[in-house]
Protein backbone atom coordinates (compact mmCIF):
# COMPACT_ATOMS: atom_id res chain seq x y z
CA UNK A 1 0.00 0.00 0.00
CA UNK A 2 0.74 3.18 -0.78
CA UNK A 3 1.84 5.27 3.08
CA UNK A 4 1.83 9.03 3.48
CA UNK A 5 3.28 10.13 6.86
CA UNK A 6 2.64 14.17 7.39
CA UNK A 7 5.13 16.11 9.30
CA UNK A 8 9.11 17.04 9.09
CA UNK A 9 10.22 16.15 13.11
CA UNK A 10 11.55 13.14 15.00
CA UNK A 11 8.53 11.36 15.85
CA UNK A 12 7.67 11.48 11.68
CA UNK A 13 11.15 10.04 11.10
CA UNK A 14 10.58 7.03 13.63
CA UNK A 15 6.80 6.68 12.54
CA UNK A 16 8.91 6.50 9.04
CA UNK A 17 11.10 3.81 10.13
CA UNK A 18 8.95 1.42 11.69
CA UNK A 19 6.23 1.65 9.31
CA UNK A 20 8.87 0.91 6.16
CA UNK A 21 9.96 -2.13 7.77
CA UNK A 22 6.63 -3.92 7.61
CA UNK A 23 6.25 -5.46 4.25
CA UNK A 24 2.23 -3.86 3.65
CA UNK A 25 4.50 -0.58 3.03
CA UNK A 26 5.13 -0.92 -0.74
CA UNK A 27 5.37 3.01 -1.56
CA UNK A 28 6.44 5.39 1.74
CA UNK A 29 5.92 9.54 1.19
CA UNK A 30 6.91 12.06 3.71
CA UNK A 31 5.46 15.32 3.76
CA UNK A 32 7.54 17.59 3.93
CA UNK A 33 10.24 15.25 5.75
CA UNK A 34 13.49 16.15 6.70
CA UNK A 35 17.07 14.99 5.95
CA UNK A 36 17.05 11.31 7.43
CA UNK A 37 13.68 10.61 6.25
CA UNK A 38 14.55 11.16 2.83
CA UNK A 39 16.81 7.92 3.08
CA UNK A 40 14.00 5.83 3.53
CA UNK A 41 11.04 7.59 1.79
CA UNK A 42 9.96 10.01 -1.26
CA UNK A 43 9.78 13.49 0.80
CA UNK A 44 7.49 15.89 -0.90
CA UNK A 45 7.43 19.20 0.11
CA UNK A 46 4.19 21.06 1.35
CA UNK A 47 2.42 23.04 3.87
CA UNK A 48 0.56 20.71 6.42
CA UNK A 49 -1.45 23.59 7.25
CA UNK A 50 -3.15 23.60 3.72
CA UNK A 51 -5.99 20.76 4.07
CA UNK A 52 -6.47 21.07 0.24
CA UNK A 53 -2.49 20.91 -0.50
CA UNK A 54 -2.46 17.85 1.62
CA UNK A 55 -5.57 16.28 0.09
CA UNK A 56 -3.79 16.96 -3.78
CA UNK A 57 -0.76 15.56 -2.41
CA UNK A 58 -2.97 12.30 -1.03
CA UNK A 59 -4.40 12.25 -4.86
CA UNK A 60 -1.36 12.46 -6.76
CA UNK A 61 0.25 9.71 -5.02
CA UNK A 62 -2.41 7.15 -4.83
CA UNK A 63 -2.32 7.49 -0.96
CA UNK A 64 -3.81 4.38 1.04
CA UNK A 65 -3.90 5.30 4.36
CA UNK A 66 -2.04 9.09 5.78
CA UNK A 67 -0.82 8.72 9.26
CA UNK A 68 -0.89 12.71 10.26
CA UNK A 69 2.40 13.15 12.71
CA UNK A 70 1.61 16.91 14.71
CA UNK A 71 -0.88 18.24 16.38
CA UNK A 72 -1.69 21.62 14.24
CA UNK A 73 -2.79 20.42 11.07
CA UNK A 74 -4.97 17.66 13.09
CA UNK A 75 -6.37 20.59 15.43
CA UNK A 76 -6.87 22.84 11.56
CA UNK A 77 -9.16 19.36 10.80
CA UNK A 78 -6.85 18.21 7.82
CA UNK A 79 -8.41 14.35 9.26
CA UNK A 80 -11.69 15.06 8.61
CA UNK A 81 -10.75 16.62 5.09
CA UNK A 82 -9.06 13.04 4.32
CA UNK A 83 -11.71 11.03 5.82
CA UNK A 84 -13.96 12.86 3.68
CA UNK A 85 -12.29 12.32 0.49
CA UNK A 86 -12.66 8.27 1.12
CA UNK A 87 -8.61 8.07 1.95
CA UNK A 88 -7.82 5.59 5.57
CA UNK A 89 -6.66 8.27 8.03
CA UNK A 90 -4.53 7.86 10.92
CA UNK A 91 -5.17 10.78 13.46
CA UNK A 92 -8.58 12.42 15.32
CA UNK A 93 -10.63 14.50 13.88
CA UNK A 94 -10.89 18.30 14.33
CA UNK A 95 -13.54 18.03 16.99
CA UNK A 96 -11.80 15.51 18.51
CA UNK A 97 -8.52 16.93 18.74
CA UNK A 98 -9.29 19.72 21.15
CA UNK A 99 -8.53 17.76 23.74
CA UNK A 100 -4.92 19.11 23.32
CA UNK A 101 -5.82 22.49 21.32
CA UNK A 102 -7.57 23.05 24.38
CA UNK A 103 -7.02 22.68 27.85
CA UNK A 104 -9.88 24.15 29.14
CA UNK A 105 -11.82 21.71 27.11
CA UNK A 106 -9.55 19.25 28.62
CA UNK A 107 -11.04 19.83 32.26
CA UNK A 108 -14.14 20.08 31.19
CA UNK A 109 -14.49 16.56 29.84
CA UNK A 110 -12.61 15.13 32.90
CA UNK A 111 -15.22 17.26 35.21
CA UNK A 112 -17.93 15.12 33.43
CA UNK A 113 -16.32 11.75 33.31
CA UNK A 114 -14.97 12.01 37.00
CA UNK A 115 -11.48 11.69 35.95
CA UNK A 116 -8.88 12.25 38.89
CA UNK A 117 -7.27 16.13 37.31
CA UNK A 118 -5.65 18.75 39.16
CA UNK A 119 -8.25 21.84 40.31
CA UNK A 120 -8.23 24.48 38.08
CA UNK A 121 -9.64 27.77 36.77
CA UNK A 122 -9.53 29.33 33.56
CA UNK A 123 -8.94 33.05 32.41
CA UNK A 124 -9.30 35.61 29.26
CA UNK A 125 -8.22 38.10 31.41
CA UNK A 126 -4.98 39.19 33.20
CA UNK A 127 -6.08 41.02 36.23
CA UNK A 128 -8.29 38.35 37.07
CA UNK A 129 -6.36 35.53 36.70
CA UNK A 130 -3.63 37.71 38.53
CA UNK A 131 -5.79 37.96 41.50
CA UNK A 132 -6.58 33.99 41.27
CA UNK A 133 -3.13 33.46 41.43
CA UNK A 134 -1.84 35.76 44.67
CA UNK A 135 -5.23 34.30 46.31
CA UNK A 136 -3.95 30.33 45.43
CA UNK A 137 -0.62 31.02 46.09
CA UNK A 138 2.23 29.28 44.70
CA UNK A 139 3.77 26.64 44.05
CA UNK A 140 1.07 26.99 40.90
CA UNK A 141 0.73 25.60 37.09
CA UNK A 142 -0.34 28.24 34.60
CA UNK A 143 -0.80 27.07 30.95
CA UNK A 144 -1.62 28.72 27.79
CA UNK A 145 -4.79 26.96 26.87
CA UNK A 146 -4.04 26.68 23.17
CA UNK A 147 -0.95 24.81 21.46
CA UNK A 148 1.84 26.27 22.02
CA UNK A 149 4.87 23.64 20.69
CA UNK A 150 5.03 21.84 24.37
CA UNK A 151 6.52 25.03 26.00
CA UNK A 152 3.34 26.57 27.15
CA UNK A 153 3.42 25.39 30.61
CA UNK A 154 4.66 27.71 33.62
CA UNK A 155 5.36 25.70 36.62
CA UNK A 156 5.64 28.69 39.54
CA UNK A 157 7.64 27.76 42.29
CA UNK A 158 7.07 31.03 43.73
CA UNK A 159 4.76 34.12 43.47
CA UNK A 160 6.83 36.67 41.47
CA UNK A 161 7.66 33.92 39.15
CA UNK A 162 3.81 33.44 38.46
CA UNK A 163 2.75 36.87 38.30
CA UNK A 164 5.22 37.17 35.46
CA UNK A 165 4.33 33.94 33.75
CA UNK A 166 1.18 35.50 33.34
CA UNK A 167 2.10 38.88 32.00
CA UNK A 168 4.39 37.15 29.38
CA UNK A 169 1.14 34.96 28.17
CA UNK A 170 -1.27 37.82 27.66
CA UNK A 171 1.09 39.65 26.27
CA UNK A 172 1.40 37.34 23.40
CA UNK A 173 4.96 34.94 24.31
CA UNK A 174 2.67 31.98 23.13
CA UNK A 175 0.46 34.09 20.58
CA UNK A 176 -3.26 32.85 20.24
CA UNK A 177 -2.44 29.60 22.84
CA UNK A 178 -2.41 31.98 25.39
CA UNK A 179 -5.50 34.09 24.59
CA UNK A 180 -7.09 32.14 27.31
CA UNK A 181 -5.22 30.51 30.50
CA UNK A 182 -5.65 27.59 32.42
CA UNK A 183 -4.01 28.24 36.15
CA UNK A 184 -3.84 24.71 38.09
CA UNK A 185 -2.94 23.10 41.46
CA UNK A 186 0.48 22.17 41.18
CA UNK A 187 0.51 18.64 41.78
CA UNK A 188 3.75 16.83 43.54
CA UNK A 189 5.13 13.43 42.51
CA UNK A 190 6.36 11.69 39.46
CA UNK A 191 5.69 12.50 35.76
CA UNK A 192 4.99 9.73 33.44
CA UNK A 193 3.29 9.50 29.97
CA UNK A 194 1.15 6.20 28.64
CA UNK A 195 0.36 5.72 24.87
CA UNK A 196 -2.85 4.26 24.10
CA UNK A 197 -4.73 3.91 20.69
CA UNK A 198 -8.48 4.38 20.21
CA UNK A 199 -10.80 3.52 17.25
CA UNK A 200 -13.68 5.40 18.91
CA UNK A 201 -15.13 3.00 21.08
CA UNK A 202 -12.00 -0.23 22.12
CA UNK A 203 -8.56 0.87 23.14
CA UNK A 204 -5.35 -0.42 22.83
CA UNK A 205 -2.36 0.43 25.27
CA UNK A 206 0.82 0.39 23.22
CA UNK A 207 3.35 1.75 26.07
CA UNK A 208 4.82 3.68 28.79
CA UNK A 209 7.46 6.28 28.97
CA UNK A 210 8.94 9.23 30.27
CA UNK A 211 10.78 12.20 29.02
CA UNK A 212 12.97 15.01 29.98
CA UNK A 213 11.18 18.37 29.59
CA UNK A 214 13.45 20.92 31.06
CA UNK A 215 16.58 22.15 28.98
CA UNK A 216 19.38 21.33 31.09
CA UNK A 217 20.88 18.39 33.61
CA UNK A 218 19.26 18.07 37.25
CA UNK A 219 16.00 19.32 35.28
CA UNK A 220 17.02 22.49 35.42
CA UNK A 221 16.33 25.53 32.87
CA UNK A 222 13.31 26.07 30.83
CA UNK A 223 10.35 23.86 29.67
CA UNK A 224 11.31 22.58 26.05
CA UNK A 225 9.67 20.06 23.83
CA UNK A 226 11.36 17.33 25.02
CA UNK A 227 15.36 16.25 26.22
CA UNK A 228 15.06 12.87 26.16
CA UNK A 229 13.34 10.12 26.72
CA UNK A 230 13.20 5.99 27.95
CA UNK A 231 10.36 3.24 27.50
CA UNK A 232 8.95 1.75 29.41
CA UNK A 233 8.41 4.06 32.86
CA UNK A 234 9.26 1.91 35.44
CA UNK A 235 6.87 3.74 37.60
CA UNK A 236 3.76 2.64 35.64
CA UNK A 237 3.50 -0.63 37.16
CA UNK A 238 0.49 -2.84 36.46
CA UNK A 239 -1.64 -1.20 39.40
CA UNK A 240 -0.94 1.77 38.09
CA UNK A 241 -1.63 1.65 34.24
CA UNK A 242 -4.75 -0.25 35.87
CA UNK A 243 -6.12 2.50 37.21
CA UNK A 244 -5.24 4.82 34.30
CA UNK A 245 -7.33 2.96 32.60
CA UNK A 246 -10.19 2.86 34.56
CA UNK A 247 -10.07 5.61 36.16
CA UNK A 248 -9.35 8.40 33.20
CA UNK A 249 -8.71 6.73 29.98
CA UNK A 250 -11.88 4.61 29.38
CA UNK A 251 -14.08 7.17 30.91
CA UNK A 252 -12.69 9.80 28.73
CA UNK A 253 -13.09 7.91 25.71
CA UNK A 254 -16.56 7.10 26.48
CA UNK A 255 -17.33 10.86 27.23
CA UNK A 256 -15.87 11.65 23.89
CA UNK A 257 -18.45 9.19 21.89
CA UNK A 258 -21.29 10.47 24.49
CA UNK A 259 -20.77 13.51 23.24
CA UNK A 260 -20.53 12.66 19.35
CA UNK A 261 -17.53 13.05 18.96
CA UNK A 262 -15.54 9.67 19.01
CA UNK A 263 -11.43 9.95 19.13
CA UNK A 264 -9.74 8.12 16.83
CA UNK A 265 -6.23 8.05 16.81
CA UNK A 266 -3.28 7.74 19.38
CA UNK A 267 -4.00 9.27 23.10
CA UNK A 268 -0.58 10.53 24.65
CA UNK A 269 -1.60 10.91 28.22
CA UNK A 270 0.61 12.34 30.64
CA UNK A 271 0.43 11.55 34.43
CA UNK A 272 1.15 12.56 37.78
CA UNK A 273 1.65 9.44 40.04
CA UNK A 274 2.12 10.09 43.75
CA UNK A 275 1.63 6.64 46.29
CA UNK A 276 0.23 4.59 43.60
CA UNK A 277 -2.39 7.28 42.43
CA UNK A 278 -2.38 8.07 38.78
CA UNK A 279 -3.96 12.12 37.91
CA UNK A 280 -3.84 12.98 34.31
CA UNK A 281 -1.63 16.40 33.61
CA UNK A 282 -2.84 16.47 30.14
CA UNK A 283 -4.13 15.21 26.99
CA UNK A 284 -2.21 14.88 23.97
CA UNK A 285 -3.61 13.57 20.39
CA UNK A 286 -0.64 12.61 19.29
CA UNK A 287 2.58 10.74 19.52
CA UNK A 288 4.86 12.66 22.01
CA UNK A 289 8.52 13.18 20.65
CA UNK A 290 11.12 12.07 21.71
CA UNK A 291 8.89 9.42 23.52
CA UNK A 292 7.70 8.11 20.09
CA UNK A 293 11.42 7.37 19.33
CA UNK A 294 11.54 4.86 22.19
CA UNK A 295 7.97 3.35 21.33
CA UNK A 296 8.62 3.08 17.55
CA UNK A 297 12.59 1.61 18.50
CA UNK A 298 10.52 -1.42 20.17
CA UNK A 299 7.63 -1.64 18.15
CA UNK A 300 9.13 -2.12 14.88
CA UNK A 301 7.42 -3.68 11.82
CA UNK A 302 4.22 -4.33 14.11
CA UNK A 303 3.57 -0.44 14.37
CA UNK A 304 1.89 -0.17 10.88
CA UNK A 305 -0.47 -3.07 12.19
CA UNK A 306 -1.65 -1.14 15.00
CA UNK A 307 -2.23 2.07 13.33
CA UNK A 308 -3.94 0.16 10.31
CA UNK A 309 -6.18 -1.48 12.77
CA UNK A 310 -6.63 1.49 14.43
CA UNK A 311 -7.65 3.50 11.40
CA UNK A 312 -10.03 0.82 10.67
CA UNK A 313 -11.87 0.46 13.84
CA UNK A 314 -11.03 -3.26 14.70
CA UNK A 315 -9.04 -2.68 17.61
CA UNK A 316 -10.78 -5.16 19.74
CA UNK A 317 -9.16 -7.83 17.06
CA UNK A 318 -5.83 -6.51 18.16
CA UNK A 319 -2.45 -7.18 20.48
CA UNK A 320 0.95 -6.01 20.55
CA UNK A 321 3.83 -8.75 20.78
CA UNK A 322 5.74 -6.72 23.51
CA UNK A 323 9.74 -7.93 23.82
CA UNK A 324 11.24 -7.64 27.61
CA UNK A 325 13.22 -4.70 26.55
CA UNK A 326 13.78 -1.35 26.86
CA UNK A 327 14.87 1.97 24.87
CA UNK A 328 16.27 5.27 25.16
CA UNK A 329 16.48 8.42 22.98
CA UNK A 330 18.99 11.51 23.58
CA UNK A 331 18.55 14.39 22.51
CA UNK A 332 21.19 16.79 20.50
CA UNK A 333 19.76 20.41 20.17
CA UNK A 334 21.05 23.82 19.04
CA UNK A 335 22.93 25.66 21.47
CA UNK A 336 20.42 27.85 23.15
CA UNK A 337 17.26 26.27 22.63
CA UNK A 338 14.32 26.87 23.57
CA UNK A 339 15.44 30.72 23.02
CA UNK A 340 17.24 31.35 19.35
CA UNK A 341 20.18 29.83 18.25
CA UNK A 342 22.26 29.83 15.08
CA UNK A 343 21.05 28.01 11.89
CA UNK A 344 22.96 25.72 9.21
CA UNK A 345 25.53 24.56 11.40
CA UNK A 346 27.13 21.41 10.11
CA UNK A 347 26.95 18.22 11.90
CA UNK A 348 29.83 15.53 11.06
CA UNK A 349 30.01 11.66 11.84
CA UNK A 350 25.70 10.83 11.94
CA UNK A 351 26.90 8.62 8.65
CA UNK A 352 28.92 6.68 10.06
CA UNK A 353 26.71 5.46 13.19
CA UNK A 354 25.23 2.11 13.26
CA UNK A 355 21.49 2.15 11.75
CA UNK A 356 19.67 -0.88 12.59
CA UNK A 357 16.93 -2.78 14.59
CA UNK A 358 18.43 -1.80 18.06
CA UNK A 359 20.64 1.71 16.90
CA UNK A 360 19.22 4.60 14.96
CA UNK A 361 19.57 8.44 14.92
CA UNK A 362 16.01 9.89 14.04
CA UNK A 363 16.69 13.61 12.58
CA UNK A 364 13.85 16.76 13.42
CA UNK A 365 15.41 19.73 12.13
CA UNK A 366 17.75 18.47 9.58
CA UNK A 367 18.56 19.10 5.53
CA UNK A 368 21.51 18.49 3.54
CA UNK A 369 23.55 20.72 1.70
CA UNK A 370 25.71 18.32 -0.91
CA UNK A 371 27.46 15.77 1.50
CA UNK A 372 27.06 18.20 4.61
CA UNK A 373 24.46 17.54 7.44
CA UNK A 374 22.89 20.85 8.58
CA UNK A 375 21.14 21.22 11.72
CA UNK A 376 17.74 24.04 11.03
CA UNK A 377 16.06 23.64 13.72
CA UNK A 378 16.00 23.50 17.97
CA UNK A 379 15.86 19.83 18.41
CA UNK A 380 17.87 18.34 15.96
CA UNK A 381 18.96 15.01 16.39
CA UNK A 382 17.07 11.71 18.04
CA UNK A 383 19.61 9.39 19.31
CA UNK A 384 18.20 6.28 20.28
CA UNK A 385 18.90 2.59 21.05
CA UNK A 386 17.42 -0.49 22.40
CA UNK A 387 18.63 -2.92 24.77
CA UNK A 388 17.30 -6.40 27.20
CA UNK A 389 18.25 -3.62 30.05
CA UNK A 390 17.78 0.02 30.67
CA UNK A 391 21.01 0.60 31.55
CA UNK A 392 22.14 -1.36 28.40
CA UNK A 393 20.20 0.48 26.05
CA UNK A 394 21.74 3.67 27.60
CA UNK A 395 25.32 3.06 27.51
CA UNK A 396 24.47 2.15 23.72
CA UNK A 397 22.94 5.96 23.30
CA UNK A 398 25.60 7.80 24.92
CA UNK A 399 28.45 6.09 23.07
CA UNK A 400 26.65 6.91 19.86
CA UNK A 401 26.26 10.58 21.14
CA UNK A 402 29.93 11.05 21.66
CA UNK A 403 31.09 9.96 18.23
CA UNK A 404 28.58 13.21 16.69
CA UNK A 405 30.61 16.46 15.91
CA UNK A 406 28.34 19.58 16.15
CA UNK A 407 30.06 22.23 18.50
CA UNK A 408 27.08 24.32 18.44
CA UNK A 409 24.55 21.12 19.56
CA UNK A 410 24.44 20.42 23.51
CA UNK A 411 22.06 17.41 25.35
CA UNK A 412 21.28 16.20 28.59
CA UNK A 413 24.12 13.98 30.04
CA UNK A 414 21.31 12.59 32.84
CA UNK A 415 18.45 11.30 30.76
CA UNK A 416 17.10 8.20 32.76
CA UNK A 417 17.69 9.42 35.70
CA UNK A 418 14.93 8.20 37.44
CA UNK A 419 15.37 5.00 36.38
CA UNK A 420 18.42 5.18 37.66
C-alpha cells in the first residue's frame, strides 16, 4: 500500500522507520520530511497547514492510508478533510482533537467523566487571573490553553515567578495559545506519559514512557519540547496503568463518543503518580517526541499493524507482541534552545553510526547541503537505542552521542535518571 506520513520532526522520522519495515508498506511519502527521512522515503514538500495541499498531495500519489504526525494540522481538521475524500486516516478529527488544542476543554471533559485532574480555573483576562493566582498562592501551574509547541506550561515555584508567567502569556509569548489561560494546582510526585490507541469505542495500550522536559541536567532551565526520553516508565507498574485505565482513559473515551464526537487516533496521556495514584496532567492527540522514538525503536514492523487497525476500527481484534526490553532516545539540540540559536551549522560523523533494529539516529530539524548535514532547527537530532536492560540500552545511546561532531549542539548527560 501506498503510506503518506505528514510532518518534518523526529517522531515522523521514527513513525517512518517502523512503518517501512513492515512489508504492507510498498510506496512510503513524507510530507515535507526532513534529511534522514529522505533515506528511507519520497519526501514531498508542502504546507501541512493547507488541508487542500495535503488532500492533492494524497491524490497524486495514490495514498492508502495518511498517518498525520503533529498536532496543528490535526487541530486545523486536515483528518476530517481526508476522511472525507474516502482516503484511511490515521489521526482524530478536528472536533476531537481539542482535547490538546484546548485545555480548558480538557477539564471540562474530565469534570464530566470524574477523571482524577488537578483543580483548576480558567482566564481571558490578566487582572483576574492575577488575583486567582496571589489568592492560590504558589507553588502553581499556569498554561496557555491553546498549542503552544510543548513550551506553554509555567510551573511557579514562587509568586513573582507566576505573576510574570502570566504577564508574558497575555502579552502574546505563546500568541493565540495563550489568549485564554488555564491556572492549576500544582501537583507533587512523578511525571509519566502512557500511549494508548483508540478507534472510537475499544482501546489499545501500546506503552509507557517518560521524558525530559526541562533544557538542562538536574532538570534544570526552561520547559522545552522534550530532552530525552526511555520506554517503558518503570513507575507505571500494572496497578498503576490499571487505574489509568479505569479511572481516566476509558471514561474519557466514552465521554468523547457520548458527546458525538468519538477519538480516533493515538491518546498521549501524561500523568502525575504520587503513592500509587495516577492524575492525568494532560491530553495529547498525538505521539509525544522524543517518547515516540523509544515506542517506535521497540515496536518495529508491528507499528503499521496497530495504526492500520486502528484506522479501521477493529481494535478489539488486536495485540501487541511486547519484547522484555527497553529503549532510550537523547537528545542533540542547538545551542540555546528553547530561546534562538544559530542556523545551518554542520553536523559531522551521523553517517557513520550504526542504523539498525536496536541503533538509529532519528533527525527533526535536519537538511543536507551536498554531503554536509545541517542542523535548522532546535531539536535536531534523536539518538536512540534499544537494549534487554535500561542501563544497556543507555550506555548504547551515549556512546553513539559522543562519536557526533556539532560544537554548536548540547544534550542532557542525565536522561534516565529516574530510572536510575
Amino acid at each position: 500500500m501506498n503510506i503518506l506520513i505528514l510532518g518534518s520532526g523526529g517522531r515522523e522520522h521514527a513513525l517512518a522507520w517502523a512503518v517501512k519495515q513492515n512489508p504492507k508498506c510498498d510506496h512510503l511519502v513524507c510530507a515535507p520530511g526532513n534529511a534522514g527521512m529522505a533515506e528511507i522515503a519520497d519526501c514531498i514538500a508542502v504546507d501541512v497547514m493547507d488541508n487542500d495541499a495535503v488532500l492533492k498531495l494524497c491524490r497524486a500519489q495514490a495514498i492508502d492510508f495518511a498517518i498525520i504526525g503533529a498536532e496543528n494540522p490535526l487541530a486545523n481538521g486536515v483528518a476530517d478533510v481526508l476522511r472525507a475524500a474516502g482516503i484511511l486516516t490515521f489521526g482524530p478529527s478536528k472536533a476531537a482533537a481539542e482535547l490538546e488544542s484546548s485545555k480548558a476543554f480538557t477539564k471540562q471533559i474530565c469534570d464530566a467523566c470524574n477523571a482524577p485532574t488537578a483543580a483548576y480555573a480558567r482566564f481571558t483576562e490578566l487582572n483576574a487571573a492575577k488575583a486567582y493566582v496571589t489568592a492560590q498562592g504558589a507553588p502553581i501551574v499556569i498554561k496557555a490553553d491553546g498549542l503552544a509547541a510543548g513550551k506553554g506550561v509555567i510551573v511557579a515555584m514562587d509568586l513573582q515567578q507566576a505573576l510574570d508567567g502570566l504577564d508574558d502569556i497575555f502579552d502574546g509569548a505563546f500568541g493565540y495559545a495563550g489568549a485564554q489561560v488555564v491556572i492549576e494546582e500544582f501537583m507533587d510526585g512523578e511525571e509519566a506519559s502512557y500511549f494508548i490507541l483508540s478507534d472510537g469505542k475499544n482501546i489499545l495500550p501500546i506503552g509507557t514512557a517518560q521524558d525530559h522536559k526541562r533544557a538542562y541536567e538536574g532538570d534544570k532551565g526552561p520547559n522545552t519540547g522534550g530532552m530525552g526520553a526511555y520506554s517503558p516508565a518503570p513507575i507505571m507498574t500494572d496497578a498503576v496503568t490499571q487505574k489509568a485505565l479505569t479511572q481516566i482513559i476509558q471514561p474519557s473515551i466514552d465521554e468523547m463518543a457520548r458527546r458525538g464526537t468519538p477519538f480516533q487516533g493515538v491518546l498521549f496521556a501524561g500523568f502525575m503518580i504520587k503513592d500509587g495514584q495516577p492524575r492525568l496532567v494532560e491530553y495529547n492527540v498525538r505521539f509525544g517526541d522524543p517518547e515516540c522514538q523509544t515506542i517506535m525503536m521497540r515496536l518495529g514492523a508491528q507499528a503499521l499493524d496497530v495504526l492500520l487497525a486502528c484506522a479501521e476500527q477493529r481494535l478489539n481484534e488486536t495485540q501487541i507482541n511486547w519484547a522484555d526490553d527497553h529503549a532510550v532516545s537523547i537528545v542533540l539540540a542547538a545551542k540555546g534552545y528553547p530561546g534562538s540559536y544559530e542556523k545551518d551549522t554542520e553536523i559531522k560523523g551521523v553517517n557513520t553510526l550504526p542504523s539498525d533494529s536496536k541503533n538509529m539516529v532519528f533527525h527533526a530539524g535536519t537538511k543536507t547541503d551536498g554531503d554536509k548535514l545541517l542542523a535548522i532547527g532546535g531539536r535536531v537530532l534523536n539518538v536512540t537505542t534499544r537494549g534487554s536492560s535500561f542501563q544497556e540500552a543507555r550506555t548504547r545511546a551515549y556512546a553513539m552521542v559522543d562519536q557526533i561532531e556539532w560544537e554548536q549542539g548540547f544534550h542532557r548527560k542525565d536522561i534516565g535518571w529516574r530510572a536510575l
